[in-house]
PDB file of N, CA and C in Angstrom:
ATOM      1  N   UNK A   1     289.137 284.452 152.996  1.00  0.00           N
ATOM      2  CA  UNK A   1     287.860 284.798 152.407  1.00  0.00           C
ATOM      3  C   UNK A   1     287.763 284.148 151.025  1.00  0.00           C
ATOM      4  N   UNK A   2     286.794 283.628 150.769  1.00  0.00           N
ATOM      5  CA  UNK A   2     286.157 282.634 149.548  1.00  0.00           C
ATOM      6  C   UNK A   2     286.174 283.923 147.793  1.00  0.00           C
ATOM      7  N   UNK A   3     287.040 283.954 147.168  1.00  0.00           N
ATOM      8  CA  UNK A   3     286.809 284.288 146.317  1.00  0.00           C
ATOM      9  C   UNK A   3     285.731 284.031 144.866  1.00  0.00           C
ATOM     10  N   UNK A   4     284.944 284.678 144.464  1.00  0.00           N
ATOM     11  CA  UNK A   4     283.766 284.508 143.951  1.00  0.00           C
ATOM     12  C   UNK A   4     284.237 283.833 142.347  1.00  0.00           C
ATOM     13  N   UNK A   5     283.812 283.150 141.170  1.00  0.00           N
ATOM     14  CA  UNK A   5     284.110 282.510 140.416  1.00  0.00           C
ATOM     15  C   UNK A   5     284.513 282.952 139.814  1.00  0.00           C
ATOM     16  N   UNK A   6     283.834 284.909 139.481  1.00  0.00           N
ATOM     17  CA  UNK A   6     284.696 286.032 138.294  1.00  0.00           C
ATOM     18  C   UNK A   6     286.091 286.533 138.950  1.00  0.00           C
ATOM     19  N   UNK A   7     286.160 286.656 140.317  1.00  0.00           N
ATOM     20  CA  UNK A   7     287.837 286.899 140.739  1.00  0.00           C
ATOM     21  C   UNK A   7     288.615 285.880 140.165  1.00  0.00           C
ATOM     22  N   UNK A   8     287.994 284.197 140.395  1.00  0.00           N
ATOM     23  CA  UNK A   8     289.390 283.198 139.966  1.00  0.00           C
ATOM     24  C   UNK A   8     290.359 283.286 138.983  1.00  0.00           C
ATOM     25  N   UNK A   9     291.524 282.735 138.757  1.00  0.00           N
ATOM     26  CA  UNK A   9     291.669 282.844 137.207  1.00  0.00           C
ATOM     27  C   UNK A   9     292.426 281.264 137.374  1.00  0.00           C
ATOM     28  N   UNK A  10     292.384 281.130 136.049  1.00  0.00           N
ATOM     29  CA  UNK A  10     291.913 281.620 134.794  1.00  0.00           C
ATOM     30  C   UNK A  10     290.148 281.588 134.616  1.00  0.00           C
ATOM     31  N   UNK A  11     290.264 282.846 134.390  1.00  0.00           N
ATOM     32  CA  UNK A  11     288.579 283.114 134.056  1.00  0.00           C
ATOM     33  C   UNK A  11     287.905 282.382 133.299  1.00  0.00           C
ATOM     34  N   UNK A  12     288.852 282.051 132.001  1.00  0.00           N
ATOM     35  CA  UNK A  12     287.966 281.058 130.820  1.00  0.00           C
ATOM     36  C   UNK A  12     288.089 279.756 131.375  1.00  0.00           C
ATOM     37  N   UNK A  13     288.149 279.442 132.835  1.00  0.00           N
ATOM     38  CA  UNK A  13     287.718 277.974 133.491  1.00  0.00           C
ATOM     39  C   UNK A  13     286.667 278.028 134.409  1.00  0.00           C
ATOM     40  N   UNK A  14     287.229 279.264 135.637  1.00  0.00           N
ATOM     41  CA  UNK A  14     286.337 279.573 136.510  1.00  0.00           C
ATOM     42  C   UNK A  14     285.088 280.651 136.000  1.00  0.00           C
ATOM     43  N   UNK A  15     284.657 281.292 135.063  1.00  0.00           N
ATOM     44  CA  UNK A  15     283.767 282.009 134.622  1.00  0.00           C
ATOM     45  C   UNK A  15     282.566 281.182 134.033  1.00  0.00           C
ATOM     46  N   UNK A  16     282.932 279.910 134.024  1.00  0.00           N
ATOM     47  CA  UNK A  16     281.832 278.993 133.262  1.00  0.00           C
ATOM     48  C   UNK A  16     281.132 278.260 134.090  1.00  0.00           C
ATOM     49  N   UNK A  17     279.774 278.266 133.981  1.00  0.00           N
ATOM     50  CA  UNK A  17     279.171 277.219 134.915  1.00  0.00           C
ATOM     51  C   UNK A  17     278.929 277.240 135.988  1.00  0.00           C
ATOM     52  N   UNK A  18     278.262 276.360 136.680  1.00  0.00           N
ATOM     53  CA  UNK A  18     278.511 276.360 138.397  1.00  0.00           C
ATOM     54  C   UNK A  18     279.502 275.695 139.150  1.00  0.00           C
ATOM     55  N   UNK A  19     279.795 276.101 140.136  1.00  0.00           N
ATOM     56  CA  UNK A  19     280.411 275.550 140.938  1.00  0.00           C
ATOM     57  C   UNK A  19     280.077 274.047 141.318  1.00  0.00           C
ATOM     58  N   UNK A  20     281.219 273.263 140.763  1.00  0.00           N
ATOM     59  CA  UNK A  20     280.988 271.548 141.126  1.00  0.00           C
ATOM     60  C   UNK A  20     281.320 271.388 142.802  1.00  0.00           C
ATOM     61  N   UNK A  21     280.903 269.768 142.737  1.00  0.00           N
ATOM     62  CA  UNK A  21     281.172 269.492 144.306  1.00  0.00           C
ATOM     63  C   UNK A  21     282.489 269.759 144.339  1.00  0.00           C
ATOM     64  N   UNK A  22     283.084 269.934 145.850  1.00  0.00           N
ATOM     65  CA  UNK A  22     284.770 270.581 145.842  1.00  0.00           C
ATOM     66  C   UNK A  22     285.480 269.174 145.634  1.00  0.00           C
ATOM     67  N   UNK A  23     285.160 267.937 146.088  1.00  0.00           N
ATOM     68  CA  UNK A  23     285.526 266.639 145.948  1.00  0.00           C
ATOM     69  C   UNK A  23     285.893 266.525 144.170  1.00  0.00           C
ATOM     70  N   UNK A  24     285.564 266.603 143.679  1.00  0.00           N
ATOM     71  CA  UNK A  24     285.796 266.317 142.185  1.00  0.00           C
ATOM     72  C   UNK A  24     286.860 267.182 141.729  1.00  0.00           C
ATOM     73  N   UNK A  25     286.706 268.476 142.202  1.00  0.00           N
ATOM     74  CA  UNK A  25     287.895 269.705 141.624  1.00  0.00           C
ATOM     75  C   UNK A  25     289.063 268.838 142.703  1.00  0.00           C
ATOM     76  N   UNK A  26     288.794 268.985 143.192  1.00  0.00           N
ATOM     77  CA  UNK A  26     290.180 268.534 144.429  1.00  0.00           C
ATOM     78  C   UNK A  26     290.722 267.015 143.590  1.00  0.00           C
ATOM     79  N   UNK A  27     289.643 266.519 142.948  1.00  0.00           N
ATOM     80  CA  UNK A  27     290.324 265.013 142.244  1.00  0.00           C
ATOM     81  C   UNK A  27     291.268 265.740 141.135  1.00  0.00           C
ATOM     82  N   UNK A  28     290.577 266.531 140.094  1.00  0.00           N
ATOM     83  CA  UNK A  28     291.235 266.865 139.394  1.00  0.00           C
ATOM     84  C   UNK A  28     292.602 268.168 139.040  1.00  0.00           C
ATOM     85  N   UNK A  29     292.571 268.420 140.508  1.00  0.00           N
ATOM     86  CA  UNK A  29     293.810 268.827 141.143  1.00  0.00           C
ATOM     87  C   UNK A  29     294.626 267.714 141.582  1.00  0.00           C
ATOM     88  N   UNK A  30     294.431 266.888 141.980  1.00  0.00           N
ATOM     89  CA  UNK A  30     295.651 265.572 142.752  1.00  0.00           C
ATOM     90  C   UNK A  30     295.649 264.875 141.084  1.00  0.00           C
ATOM     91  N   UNK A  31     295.140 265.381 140.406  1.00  0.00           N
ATOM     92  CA  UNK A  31     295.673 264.470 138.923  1.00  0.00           C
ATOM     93  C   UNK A  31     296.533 264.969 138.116  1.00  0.00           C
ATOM     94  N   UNK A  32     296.186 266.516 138.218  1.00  0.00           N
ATOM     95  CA  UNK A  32     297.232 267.766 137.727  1.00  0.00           C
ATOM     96  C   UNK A  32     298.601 267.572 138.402  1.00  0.00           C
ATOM     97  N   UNK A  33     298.406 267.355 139.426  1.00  0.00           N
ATOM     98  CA  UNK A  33     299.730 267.253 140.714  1.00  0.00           C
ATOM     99  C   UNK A  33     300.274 265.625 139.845  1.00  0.00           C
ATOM    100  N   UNK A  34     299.657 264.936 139.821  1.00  0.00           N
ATOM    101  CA  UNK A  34     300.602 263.836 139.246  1.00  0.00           C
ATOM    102  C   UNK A  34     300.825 263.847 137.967  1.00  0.00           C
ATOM    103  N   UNK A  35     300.587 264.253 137.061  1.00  0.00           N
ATOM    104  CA  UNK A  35     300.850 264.556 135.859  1.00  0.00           C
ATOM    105  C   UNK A  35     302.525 265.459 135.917  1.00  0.00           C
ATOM    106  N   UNK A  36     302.369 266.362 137.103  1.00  0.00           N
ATOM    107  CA  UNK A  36     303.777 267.234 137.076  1.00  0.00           C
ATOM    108  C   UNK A  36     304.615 266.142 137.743  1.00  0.00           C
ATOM    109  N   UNK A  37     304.373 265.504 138.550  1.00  0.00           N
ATOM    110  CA  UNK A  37     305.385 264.323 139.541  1.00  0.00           C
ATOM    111  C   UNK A  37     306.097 263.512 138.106  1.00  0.00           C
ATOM    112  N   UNK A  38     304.830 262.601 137.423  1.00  0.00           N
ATOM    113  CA  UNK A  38     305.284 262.022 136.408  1.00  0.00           C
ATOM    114  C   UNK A  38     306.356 262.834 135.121  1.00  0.00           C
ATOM    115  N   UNK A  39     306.062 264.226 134.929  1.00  0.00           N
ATOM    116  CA  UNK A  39     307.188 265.215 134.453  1.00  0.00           C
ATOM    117  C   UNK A  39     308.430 265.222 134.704  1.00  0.00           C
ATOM    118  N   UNK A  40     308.606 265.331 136.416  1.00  0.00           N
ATOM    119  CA  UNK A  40     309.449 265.155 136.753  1.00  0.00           C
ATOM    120  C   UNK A  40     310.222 263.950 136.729  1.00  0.00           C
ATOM    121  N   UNK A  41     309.755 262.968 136.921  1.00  0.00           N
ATOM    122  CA  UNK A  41     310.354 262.047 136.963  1.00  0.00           C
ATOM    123  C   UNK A  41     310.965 261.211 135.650  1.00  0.00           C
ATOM    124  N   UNK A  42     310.228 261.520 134.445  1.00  0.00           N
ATOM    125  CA  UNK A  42     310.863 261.517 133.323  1.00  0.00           C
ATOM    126  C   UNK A  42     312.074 262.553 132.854  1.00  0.00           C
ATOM    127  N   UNK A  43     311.884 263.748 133.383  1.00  0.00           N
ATOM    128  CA  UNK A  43     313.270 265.073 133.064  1.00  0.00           C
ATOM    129  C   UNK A  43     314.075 264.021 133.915  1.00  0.00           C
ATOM    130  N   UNK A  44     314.073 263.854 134.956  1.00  0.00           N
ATOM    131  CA  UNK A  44     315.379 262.989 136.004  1.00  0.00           C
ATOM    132  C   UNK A  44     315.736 261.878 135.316  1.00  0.00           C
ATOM    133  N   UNK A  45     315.007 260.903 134.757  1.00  0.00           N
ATOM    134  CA  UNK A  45     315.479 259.722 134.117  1.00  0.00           C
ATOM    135  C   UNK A  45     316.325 260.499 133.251  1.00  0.00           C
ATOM    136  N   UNK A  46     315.494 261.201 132.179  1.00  0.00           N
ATOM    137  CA  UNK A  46     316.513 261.336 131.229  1.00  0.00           C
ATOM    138  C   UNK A  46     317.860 262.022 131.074  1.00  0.00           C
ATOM    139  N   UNK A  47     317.947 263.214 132.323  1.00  0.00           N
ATOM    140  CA  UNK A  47     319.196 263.543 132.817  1.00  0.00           C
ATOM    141  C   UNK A  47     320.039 262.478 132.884  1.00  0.00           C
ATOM    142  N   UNK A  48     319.362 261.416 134.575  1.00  0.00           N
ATOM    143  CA  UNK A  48     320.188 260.270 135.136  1.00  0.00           C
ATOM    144  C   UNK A  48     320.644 259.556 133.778  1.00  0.00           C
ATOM    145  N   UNK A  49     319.953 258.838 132.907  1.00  0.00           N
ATOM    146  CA  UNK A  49     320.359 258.282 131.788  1.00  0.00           C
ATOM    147  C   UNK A  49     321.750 258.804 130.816  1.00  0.00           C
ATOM    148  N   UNK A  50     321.793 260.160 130.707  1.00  0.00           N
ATOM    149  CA  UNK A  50     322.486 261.003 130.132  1.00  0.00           C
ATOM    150  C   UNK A  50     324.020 260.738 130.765  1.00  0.00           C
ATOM    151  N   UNK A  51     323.954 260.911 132.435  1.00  0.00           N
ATOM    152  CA  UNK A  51     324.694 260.918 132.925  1.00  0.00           C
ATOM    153  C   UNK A  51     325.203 260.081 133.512  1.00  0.00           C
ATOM    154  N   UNK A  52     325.274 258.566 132.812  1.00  0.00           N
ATOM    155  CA  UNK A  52     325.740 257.542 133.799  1.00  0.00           C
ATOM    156  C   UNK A  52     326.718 256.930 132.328  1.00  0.00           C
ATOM    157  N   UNK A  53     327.800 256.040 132.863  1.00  0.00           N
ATOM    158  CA  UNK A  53     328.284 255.949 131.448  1.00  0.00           C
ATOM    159  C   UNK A  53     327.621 254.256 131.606  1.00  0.00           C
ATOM    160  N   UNK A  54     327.047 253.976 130.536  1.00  0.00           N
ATOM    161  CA  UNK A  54     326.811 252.536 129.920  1.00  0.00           C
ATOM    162  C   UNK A  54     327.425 252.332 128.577  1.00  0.00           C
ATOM    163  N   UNK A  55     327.405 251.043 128.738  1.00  0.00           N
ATOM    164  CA  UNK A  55     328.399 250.203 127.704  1.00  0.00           C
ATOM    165  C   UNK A  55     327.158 249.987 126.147  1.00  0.00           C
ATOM    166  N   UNK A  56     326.957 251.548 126.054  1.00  0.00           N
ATOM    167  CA  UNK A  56     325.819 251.732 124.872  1.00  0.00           C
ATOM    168  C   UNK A  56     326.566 252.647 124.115  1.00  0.00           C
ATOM    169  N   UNK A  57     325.759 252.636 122.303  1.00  0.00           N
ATOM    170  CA  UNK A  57     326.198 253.745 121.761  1.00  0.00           C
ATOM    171  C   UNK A  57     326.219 254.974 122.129  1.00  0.00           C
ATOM    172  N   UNK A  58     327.143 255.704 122.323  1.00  0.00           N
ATOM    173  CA  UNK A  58     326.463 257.304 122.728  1.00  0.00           C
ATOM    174  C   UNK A  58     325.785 257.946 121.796  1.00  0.00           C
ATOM    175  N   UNK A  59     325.483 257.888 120.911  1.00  0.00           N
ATOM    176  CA  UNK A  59     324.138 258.803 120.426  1.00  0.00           C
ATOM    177  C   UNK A  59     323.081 257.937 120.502  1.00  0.00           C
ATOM    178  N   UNK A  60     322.972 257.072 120.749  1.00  0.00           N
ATOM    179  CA  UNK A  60     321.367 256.109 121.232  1.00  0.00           C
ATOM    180  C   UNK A  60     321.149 256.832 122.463  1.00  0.00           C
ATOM    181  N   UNK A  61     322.078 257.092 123.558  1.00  0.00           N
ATOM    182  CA  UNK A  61     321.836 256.639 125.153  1.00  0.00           C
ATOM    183  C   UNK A  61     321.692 258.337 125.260  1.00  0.00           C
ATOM    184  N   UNK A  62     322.295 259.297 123.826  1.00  0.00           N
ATOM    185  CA  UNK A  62     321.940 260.975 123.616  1.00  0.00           C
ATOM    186  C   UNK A  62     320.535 260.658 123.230  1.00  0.00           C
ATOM    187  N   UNK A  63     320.231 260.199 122.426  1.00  0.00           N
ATOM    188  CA  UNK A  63     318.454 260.404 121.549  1.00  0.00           C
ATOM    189  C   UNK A  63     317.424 259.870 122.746  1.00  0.00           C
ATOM    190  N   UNK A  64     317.796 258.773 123.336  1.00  0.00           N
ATOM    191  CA  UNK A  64     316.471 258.068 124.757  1.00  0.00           C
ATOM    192  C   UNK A  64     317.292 259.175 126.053  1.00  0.00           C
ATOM    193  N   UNK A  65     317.850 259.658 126.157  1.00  0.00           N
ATOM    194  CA  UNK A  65     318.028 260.896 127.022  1.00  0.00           C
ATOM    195  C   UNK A  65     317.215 261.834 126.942  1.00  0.00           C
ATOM    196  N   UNK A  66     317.325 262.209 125.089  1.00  0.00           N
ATOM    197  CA  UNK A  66     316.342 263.659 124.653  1.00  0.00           C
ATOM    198  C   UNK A  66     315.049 263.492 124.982  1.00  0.00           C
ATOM    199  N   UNK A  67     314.848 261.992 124.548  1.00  0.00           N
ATOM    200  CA  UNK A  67     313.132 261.811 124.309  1.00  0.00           C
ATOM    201  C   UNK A  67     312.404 261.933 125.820  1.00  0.00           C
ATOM    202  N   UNK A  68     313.385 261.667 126.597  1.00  0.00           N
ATOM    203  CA  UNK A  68     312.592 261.321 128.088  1.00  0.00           C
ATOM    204  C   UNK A  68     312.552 263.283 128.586  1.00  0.00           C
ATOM    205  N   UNK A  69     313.711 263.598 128.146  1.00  0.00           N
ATOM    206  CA  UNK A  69     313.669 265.090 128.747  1.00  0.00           C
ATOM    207  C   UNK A  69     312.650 265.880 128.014  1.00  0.00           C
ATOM    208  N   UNK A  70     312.281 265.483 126.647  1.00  0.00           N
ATOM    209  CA  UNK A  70     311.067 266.588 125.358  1.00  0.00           C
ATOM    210  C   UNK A  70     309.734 266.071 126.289  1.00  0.00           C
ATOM    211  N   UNK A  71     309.813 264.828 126.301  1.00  0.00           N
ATOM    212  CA  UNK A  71     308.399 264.009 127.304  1.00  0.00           C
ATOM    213  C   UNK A  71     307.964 265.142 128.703  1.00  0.00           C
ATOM    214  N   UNK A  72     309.111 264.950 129.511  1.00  0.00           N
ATOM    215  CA  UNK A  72     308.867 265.556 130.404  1.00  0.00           C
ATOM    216  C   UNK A  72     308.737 267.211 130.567  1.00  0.00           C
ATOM    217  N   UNK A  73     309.370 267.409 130.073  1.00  0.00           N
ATOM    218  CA  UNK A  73     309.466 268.960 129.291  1.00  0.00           C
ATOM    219  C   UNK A  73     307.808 269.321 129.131  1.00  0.00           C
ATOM    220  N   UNK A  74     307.320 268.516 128.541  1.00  0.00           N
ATOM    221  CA  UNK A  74     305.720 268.790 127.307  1.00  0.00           C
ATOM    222  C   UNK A  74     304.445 268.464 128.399  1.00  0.00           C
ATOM    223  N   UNK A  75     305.085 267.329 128.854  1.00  0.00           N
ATOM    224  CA  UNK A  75     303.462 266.917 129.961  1.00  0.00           C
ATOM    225  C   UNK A  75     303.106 267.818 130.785  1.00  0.00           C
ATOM    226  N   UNK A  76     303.847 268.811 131.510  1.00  0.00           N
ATOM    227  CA  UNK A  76     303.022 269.648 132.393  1.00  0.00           C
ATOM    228  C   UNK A  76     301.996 270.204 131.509  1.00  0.00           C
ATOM    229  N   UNK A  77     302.472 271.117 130.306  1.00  0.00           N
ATOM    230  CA  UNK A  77     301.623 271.839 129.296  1.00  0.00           C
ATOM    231  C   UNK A  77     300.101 271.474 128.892  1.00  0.00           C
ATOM    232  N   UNK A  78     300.160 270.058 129.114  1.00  0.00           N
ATOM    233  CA  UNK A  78     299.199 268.837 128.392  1.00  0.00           C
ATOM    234  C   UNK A  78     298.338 268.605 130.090  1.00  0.00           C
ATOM    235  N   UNK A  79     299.348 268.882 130.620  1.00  0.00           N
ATOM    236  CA  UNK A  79     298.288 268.501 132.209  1.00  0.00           C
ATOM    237  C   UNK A  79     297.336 269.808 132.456  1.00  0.00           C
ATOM    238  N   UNK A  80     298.106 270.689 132.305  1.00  0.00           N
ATOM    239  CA  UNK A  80     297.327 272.126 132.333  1.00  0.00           C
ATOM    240  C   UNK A  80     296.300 271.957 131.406  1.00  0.00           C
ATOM    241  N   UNK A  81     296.153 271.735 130.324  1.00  0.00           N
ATOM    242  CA  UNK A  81     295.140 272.029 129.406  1.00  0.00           C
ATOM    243  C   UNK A  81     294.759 270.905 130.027  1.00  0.00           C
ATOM    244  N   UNK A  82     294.879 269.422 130.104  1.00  0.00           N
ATOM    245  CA  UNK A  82     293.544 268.829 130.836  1.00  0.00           C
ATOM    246  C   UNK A  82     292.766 268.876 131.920  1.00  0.00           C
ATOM    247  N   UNK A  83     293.643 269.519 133.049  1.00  0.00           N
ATOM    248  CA  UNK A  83     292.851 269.997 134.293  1.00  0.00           C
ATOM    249  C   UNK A  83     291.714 270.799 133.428  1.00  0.00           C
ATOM    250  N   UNK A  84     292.167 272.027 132.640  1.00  0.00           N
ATOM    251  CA  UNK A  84     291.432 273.176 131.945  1.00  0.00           C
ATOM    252  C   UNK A  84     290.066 272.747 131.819  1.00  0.00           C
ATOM    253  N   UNK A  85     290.425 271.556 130.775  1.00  0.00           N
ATOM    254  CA  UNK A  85     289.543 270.606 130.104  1.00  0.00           C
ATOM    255  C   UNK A  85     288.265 270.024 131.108  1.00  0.00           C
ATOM    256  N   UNK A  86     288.975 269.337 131.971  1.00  0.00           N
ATOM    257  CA  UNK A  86     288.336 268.409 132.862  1.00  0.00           C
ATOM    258  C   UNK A  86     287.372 269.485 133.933  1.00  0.00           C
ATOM    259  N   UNK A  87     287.526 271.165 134.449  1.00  0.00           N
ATOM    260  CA  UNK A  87     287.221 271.722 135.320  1.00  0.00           C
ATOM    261  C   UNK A  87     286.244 271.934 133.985  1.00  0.00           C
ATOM    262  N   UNK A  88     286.689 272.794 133.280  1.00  0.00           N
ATOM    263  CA  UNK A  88     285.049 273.093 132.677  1.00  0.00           C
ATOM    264  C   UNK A  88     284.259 272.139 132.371  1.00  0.00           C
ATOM    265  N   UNK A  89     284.734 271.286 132.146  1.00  0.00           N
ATOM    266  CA  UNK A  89     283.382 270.258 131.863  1.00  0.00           C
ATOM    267  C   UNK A  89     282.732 269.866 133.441  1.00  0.00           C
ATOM    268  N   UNK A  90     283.130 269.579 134.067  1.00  0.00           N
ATOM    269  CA  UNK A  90     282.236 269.627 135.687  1.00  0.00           C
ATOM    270  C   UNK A  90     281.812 270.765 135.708  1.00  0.00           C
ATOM    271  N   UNK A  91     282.027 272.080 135.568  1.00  0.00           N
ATOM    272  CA  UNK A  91     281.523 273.443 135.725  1.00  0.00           C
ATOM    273  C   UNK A  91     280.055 273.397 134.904  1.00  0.00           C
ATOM    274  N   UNK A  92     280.301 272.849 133.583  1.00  0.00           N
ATOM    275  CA  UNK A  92     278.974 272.698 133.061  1.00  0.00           C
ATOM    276  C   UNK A  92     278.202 271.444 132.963  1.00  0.00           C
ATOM    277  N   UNK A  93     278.685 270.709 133.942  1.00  0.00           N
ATOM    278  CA  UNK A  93     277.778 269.208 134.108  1.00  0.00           C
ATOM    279  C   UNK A  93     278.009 268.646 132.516  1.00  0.00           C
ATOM    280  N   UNK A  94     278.789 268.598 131.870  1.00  0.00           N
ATOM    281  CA  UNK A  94     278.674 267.891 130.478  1.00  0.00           C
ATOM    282  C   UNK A  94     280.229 266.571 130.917  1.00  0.00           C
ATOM    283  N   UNK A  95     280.261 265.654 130.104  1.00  0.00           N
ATOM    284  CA  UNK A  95     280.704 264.665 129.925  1.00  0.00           C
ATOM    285  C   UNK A  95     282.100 265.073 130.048  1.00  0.00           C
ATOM    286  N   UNK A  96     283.100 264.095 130.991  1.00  0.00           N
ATOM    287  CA  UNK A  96     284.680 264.413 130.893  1.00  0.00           C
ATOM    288  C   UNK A  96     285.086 263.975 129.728  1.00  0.00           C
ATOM    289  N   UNK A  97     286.208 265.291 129.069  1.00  0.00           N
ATOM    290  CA  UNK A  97     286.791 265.021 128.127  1.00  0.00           C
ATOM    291  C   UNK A  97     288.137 263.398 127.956  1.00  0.00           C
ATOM    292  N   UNK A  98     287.693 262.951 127.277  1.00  0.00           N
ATOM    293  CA  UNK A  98     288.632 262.161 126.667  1.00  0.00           C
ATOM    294  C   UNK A  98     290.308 262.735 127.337  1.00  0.00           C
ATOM    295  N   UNK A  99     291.040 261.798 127.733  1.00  0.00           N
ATOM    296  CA  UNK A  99     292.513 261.890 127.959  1.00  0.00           C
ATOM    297  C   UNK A  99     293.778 262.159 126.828  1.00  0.00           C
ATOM    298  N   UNK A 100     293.687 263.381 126.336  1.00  0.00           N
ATOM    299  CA  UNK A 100     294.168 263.195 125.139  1.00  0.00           C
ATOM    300  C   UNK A 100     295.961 262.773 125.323  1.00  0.00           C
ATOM    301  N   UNK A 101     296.508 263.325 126.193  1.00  0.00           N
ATOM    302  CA  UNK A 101     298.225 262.950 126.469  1.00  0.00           C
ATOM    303  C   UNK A 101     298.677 261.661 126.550  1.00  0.00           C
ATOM    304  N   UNK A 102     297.783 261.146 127.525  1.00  0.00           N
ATOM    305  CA  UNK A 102     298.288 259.706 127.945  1.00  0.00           C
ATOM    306  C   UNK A 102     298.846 258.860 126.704  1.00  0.00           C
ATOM    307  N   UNK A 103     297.570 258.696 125.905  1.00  0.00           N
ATOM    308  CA  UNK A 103     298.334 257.629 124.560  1.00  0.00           C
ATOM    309  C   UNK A 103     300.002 257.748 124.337  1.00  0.00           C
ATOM    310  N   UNK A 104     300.273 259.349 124.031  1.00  0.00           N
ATOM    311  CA  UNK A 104     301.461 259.788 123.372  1.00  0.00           C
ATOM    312  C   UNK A 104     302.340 259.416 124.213  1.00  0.00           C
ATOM    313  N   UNK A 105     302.386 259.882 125.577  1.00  0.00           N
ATOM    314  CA  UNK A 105     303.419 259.691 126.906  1.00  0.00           C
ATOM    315  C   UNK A 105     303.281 257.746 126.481  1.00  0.00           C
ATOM    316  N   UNK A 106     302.481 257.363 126.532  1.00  0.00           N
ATOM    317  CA  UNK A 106     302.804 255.876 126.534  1.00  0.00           C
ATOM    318  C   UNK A 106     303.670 255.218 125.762  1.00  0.00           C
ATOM    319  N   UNK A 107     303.503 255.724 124.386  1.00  0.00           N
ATOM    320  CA  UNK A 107     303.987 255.496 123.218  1.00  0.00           C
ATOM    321  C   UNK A 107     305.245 256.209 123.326  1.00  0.00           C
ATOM    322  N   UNK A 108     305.244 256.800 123.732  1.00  0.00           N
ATOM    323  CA  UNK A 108     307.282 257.503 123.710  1.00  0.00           C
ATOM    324  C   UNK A 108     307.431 257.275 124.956  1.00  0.00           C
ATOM    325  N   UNK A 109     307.476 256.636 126.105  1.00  0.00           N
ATOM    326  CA  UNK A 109     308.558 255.741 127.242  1.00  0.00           C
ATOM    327  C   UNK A 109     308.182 254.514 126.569  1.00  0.00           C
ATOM    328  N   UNK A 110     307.473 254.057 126.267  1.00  0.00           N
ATOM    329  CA  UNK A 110     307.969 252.520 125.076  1.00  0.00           C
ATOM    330  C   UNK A 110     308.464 252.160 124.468  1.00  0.00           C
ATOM    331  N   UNK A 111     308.357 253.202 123.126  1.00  0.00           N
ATOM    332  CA  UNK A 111     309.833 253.282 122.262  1.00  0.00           C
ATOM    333  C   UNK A 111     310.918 253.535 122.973  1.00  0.00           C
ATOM    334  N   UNK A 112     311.284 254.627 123.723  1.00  0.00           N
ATOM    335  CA  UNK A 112     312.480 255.099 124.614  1.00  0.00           C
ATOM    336  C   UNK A 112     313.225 253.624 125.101  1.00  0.00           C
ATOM    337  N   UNK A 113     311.977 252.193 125.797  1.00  0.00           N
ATOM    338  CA  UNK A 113     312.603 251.945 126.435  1.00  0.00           C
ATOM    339  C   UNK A 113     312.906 250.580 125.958  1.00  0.00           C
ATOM    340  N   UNK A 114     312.325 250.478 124.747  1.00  0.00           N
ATOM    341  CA  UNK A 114     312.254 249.321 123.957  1.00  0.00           C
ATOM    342  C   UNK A 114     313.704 249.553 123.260  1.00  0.00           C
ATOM    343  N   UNK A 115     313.927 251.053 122.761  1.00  0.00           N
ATOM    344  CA  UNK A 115     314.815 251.099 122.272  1.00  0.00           C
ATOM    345  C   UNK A 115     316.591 251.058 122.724  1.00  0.00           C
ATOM    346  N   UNK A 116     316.529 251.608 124.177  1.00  0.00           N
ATOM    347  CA  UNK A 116     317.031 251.222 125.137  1.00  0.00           C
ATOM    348  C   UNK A 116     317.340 249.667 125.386  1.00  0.00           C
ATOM    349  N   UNK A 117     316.304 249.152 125.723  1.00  0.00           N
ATOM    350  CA  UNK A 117     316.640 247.851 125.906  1.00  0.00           C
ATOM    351  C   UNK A 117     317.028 246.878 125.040  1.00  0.00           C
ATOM    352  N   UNK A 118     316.837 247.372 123.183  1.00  0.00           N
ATOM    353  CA  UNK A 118     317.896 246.802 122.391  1.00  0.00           C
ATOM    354  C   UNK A 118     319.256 247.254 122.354  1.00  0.00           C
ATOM    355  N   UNK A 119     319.234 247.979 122.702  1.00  0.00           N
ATOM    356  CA  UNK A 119     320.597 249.088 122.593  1.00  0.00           C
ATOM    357  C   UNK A 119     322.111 248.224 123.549  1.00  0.00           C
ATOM    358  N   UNK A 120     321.045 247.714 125.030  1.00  0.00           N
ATOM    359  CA  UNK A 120     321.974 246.949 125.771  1.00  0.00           C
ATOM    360  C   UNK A 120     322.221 245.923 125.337  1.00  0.00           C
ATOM    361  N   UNK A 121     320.721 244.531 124.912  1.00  0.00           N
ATOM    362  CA  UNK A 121     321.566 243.287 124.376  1.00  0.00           C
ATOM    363  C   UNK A 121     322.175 243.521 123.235  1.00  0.00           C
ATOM    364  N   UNK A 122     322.518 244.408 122.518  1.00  0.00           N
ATOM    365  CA  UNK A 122     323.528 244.546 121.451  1.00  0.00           C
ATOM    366  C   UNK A 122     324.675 245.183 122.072  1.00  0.00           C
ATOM    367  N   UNK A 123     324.692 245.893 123.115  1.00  0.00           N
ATOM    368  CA  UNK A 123     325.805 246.082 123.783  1.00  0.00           C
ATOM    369  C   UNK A 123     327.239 245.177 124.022  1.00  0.00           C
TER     370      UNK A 123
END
């Protein structure tokens, strides 16, 4: 049975607005879903990284370990608030919000891997 918009929760998403086409929520559910995949897959690098021995400093190959595990750690948090983001704004027909995570996630697996990858030819 179809629950009505004041049962959903979180309320301060589903309480606003009308109901969008289901095609669009369903997009911005399979984006939420990859946002956690991409989580994951940064916590695993930075474990795997942690745990392999390379012919690197160990506190470099400790700090691009941390950064990939704080990364992955943080993006679900950031995916949640943008689904948040992205459902109310279809709920009230107003303009999708701006991507605010992406920049940052970009900018720290770059450094991570830039830094990384000096780390080896000085190896």
């Amino acid at each position: 049975m179809a629950r009505s918009a004041h049962e959903r929760r979180p309320r301060r998403v589903y309480g606003e607005g009308d109901e969008p086409d289901p095609r669009f929520t369903l997009a911005n559910e399979r984006t939420y879903l990859a946002w956690v995949r991409t989580a994951l897959a940064l916590t695993a690098a930075g474990v795997a990284l942690d745990a392999v021995a390379l012919d690197l400093d160990a506190r470099l190959q400790v700090v691009v370990s941390l950064v990939l595990v704080v990364l992955g750690a943080s993006v679900p948090l950031q995916a949640w608030r943008g689904w948040a983001r992205t459902e109310r704004a279809l709920r009230r027909r107003e303009p999708l919000p701006a991507p605010g995570w992406a920049p940052v996630l970009a900018v720290g697996v770059t450094v991570a891997g830039v830094v990384l990858a000096v780390g080896i030819v000085l190896a």
